[in-house]
C-alpha atoms as a PDB file:
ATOM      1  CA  UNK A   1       0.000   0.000   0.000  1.00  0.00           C
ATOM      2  CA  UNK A   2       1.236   3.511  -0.879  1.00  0.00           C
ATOM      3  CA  UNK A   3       1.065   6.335   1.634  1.00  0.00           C
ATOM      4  CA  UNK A   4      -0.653   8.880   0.278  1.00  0.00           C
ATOM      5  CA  UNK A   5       0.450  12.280   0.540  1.00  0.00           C
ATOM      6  CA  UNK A   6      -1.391  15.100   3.142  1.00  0.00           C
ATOM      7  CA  UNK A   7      -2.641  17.331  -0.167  1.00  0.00           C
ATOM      8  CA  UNK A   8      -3.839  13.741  -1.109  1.00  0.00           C
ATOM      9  CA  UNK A   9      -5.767  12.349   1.878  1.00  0.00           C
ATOM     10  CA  UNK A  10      -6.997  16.189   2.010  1.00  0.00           C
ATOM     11  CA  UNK A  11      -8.349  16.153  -1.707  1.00  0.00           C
ATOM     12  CA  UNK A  12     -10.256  12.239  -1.250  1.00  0.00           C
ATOM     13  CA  UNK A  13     -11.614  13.904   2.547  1.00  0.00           C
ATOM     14  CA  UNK A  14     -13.285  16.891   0.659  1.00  0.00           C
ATOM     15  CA  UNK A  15     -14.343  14.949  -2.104  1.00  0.00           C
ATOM     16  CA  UNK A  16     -16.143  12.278  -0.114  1.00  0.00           C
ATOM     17  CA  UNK A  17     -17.652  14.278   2.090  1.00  0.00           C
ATOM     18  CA  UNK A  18     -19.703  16.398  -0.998  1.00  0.00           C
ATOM     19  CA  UNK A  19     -20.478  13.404  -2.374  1.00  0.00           C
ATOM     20  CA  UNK A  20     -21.728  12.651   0.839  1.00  0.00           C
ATOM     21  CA  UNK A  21     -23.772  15.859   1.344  1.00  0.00           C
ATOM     22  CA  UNK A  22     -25.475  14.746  -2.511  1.00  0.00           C
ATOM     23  CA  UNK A  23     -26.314  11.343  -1.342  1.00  0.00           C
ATOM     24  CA  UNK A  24     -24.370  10.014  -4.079  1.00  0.00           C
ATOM     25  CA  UNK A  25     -22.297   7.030  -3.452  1.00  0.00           C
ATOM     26  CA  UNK A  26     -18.787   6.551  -4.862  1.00  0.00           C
ATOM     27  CA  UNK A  27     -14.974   6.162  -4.449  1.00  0.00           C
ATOM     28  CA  UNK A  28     -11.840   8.401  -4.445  1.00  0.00           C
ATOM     29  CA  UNK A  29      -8.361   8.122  -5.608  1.00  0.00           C
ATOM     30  CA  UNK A  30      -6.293  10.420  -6.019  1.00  0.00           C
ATOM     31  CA  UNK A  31      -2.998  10.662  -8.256  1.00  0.00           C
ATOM     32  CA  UNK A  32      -0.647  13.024  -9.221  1.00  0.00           C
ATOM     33  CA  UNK A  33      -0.161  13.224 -13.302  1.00  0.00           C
ATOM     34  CA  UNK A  34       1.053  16.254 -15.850  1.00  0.00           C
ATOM     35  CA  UNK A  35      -1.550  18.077 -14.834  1.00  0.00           C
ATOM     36  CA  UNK A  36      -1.558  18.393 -11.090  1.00  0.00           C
ATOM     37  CA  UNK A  37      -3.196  16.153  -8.852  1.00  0.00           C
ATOM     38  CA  UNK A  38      -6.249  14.285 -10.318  1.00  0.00           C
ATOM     39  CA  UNK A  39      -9.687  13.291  -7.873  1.00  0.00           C
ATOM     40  CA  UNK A  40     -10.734   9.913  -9.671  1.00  0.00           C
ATOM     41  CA  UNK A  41     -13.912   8.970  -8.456  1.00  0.00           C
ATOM     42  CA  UNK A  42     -15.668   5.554  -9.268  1.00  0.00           C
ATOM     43  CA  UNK A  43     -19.709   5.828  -8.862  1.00  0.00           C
ATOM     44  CA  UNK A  44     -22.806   4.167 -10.022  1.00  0.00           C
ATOM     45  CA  UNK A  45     -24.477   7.804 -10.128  1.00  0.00           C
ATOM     46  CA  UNK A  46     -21.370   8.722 -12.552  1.00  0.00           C
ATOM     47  CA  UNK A  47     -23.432  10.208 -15.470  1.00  0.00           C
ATOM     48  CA  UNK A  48     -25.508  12.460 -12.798  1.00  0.00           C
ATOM     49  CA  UNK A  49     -22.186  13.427 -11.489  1.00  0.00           C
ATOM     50  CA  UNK A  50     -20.849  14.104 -14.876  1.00  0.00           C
ATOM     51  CA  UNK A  51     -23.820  15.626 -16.079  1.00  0.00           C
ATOM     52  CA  UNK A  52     -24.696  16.970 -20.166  1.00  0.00           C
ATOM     53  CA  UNK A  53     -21.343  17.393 -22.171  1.00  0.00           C
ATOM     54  CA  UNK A  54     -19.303  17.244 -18.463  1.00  0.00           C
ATOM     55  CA  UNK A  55     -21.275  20.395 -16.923  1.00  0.00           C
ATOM     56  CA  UNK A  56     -22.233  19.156 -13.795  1.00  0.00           C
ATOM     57  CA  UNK A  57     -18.341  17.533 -13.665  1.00  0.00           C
ATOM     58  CA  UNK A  58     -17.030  20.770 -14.361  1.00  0.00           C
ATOM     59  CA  UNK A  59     -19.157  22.396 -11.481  1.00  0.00           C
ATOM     60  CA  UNK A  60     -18.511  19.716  -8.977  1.00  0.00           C
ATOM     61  CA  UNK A  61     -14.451  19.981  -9.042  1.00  0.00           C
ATOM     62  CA  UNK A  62     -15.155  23.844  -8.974  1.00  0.00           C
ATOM     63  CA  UNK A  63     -16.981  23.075  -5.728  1.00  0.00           C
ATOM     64  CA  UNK A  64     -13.876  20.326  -4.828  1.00  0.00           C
ATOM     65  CA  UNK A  65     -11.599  23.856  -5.498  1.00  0.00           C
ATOM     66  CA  UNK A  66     -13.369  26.236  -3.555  1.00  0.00           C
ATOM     67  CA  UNK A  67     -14.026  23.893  -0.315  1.00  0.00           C
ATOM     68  CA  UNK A  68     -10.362  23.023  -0.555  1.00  0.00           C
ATOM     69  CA  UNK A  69      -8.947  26.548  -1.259  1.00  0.00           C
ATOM     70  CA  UNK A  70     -11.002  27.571   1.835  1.00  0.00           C
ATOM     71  CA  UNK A  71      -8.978  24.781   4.104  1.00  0.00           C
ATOM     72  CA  UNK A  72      -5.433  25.661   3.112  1.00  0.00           C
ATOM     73  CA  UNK A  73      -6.415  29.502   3.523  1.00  0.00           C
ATOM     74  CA  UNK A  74      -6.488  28.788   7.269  1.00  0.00           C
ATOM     75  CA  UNK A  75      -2.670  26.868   6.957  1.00  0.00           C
ATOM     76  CA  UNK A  76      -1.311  29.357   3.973  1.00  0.00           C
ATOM     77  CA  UNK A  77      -0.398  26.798   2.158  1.00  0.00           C
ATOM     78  CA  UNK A  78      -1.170  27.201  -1.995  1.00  0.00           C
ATOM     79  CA  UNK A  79      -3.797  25.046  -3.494  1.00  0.00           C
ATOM     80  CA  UNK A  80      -2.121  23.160  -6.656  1.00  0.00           C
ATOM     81  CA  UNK A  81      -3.420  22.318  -9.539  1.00  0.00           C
ATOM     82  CA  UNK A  82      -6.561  20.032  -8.782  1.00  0.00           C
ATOM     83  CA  UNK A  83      -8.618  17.949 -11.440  1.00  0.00           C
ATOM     84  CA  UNK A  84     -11.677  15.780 -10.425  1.00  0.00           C
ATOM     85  CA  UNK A  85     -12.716  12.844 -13.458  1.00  0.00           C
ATOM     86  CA  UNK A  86     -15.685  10.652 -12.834  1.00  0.00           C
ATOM     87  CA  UNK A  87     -15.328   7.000 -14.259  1.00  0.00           C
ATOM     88  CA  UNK A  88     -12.468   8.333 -16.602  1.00  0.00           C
ATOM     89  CA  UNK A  89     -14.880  10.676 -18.596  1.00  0.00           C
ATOM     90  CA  UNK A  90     -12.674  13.693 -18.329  1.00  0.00           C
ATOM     91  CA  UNK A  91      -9.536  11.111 -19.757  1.00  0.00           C
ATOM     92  CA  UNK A  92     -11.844  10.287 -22.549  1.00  0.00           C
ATOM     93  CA  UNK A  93     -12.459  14.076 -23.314  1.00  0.00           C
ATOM     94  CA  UNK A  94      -8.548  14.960 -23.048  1.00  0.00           C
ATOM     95  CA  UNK A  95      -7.628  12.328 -25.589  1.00  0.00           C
ATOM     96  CA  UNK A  96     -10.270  13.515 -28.028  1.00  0.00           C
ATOM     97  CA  UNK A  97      -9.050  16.810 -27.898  1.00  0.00           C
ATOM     98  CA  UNK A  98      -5.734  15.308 -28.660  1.00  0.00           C
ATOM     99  CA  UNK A  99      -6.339  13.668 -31.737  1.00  0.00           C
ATOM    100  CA  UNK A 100      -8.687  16.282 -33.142  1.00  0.00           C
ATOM    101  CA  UNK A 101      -5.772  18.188 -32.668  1.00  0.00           C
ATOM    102  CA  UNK A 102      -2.945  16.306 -34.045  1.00  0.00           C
ATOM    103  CA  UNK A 103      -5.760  15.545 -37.046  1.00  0.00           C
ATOM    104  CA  UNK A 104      -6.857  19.181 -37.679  1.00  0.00           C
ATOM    105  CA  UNK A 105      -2.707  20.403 -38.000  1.00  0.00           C
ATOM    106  CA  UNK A 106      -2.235  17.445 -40.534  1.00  0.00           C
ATOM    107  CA  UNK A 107      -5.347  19.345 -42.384  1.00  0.00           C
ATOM    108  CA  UNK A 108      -3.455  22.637 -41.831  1.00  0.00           C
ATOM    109  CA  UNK A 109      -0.131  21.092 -43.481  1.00  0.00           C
ATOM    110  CA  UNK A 110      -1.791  20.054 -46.473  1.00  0.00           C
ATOM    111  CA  UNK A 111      -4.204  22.635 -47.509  1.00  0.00           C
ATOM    112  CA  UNK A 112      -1.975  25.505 -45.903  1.00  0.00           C
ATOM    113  CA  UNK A 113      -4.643  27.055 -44.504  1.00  0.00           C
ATOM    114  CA  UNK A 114      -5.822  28.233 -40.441  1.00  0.00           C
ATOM    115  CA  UNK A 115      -8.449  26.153 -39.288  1.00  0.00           C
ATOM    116  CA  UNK A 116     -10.661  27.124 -36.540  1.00  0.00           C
ATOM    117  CA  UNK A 117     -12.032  24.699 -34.099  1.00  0.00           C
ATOM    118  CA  UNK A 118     -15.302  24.695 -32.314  1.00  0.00           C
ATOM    119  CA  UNK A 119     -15.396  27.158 -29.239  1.00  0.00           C
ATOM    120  CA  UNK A 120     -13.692  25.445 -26.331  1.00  0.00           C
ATOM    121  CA  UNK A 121     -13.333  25.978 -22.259  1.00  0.00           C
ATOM    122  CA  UNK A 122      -9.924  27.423 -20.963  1.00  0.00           C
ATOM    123  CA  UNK A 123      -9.011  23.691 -20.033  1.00  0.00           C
ATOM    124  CA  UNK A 124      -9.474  21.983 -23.238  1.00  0.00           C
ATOM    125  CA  UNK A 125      -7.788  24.522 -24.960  1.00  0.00           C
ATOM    126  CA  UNK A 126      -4.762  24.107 -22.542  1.00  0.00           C
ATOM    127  CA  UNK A 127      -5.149  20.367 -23.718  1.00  0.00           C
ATOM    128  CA  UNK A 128      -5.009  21.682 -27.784  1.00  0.00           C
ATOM    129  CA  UNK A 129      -2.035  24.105 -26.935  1.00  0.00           C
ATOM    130  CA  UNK A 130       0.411  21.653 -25.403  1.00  0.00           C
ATOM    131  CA  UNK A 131      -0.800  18.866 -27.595  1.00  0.00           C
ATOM    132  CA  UNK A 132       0.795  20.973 -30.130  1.00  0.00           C
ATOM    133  CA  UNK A 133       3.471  22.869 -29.008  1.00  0.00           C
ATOM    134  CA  UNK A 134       6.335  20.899 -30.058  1.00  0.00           C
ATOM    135  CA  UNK A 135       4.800  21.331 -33.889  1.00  0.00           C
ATOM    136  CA  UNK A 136       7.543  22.905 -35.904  1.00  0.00           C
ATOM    137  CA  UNK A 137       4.944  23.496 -38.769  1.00  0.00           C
ATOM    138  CA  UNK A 138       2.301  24.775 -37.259  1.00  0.00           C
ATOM    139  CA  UNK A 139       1.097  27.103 -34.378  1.00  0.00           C
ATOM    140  CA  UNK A 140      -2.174  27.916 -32.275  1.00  0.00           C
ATOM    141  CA  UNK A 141      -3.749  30.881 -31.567  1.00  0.00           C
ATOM    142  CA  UNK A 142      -7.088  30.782 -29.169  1.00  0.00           C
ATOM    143  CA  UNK A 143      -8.762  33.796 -30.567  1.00  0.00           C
ATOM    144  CA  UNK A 144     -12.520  35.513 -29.599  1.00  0.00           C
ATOM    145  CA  UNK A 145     -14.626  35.963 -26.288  1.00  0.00           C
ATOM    146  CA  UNK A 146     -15.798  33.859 -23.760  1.00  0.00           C
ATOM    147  CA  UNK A 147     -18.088  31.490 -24.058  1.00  0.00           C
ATOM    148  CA  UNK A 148     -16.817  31.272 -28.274  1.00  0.00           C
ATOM    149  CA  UNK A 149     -13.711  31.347 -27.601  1.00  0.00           C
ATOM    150  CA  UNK A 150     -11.873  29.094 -29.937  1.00  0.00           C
ATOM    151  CA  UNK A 151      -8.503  28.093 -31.653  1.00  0.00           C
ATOM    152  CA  UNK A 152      -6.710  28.734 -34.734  1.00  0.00           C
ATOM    153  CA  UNK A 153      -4.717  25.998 -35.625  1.00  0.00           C
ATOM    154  CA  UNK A 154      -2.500  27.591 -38.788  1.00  0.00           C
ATOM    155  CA  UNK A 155       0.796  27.258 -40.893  1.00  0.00           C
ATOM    156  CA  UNK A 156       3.662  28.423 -39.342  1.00  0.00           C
ATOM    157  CA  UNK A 157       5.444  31.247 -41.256  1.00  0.00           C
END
């Protein structure tokens, strides 16, 4: 058995006890990836915790944020980056965002024109940036307002 880190055993405390406060049952892991520290939780209410197109998700590891901000306020210590994915669903999302990606700047090598993907939450177009960084060939751009914000993926000059 691994010991799990205080920021850890903090994050699956928090977590369990909203669940709790729903009535929902479920499980927490936690594990520390890329990204920060990911909340995994296993449920049989997963699609009313994940909600339409990941809303209620996305609200719930706001919540998960907040509650947890609140607690190291009264330490000082900083809140890291902190993810919460139901039954993998947020995994799922992050992959499709990297192969629409990697598939749209293949389109933007041949034709050698931008191409503008649909509008996109701050995190998945974090996921579209990095997933292309390292391109020598091409470049993004997120571009418009909040809630249509998008990307350009286009040629490199």
């Amino acid at each position: 058995m691994t010991t799990l880190n205080p920021m850890a055993k903090q994050i699956i405390v928090v977590t369990d006890g909203l669940l709790a406060q729903l009535g929902v049952a479920g499980t927490v892991s936690v594990a520390e990836d890329p990204l920060g520290l990911t909340a995994s939780i296993t449920s049989p209410d997963s699609a009313l915790l994940i909600g339409w197109r990941g809303a209620t998700l996305a609200a719930f590891e706001h919540v998960v944020r907040l509650l947890l901000a609140r607690e190291l306020e009264k330490t000082g210590e900083v809140l890291p980056e902190i993810h919460v994915d139901i039954e993998g669903y947020k995994q799922r999302q992050m992959d499709e965002l990297v192969t629409l990606a990697k598939e749209t700047a293949v389109q933007v090598r041949d034709k050698r024109e931008p191409e503008i993907l649909r509008p996109m939450n701050a995190f998945e177009r974090r996921i579209v940036h990095v997933a292309l960084a390292d391109a020598t060939d091409v470049v993004t751009e997120s571009i418009g307002v909040d809630p249509n914000r998008r990307i350009m993926i286009k040629p490199r000059v």
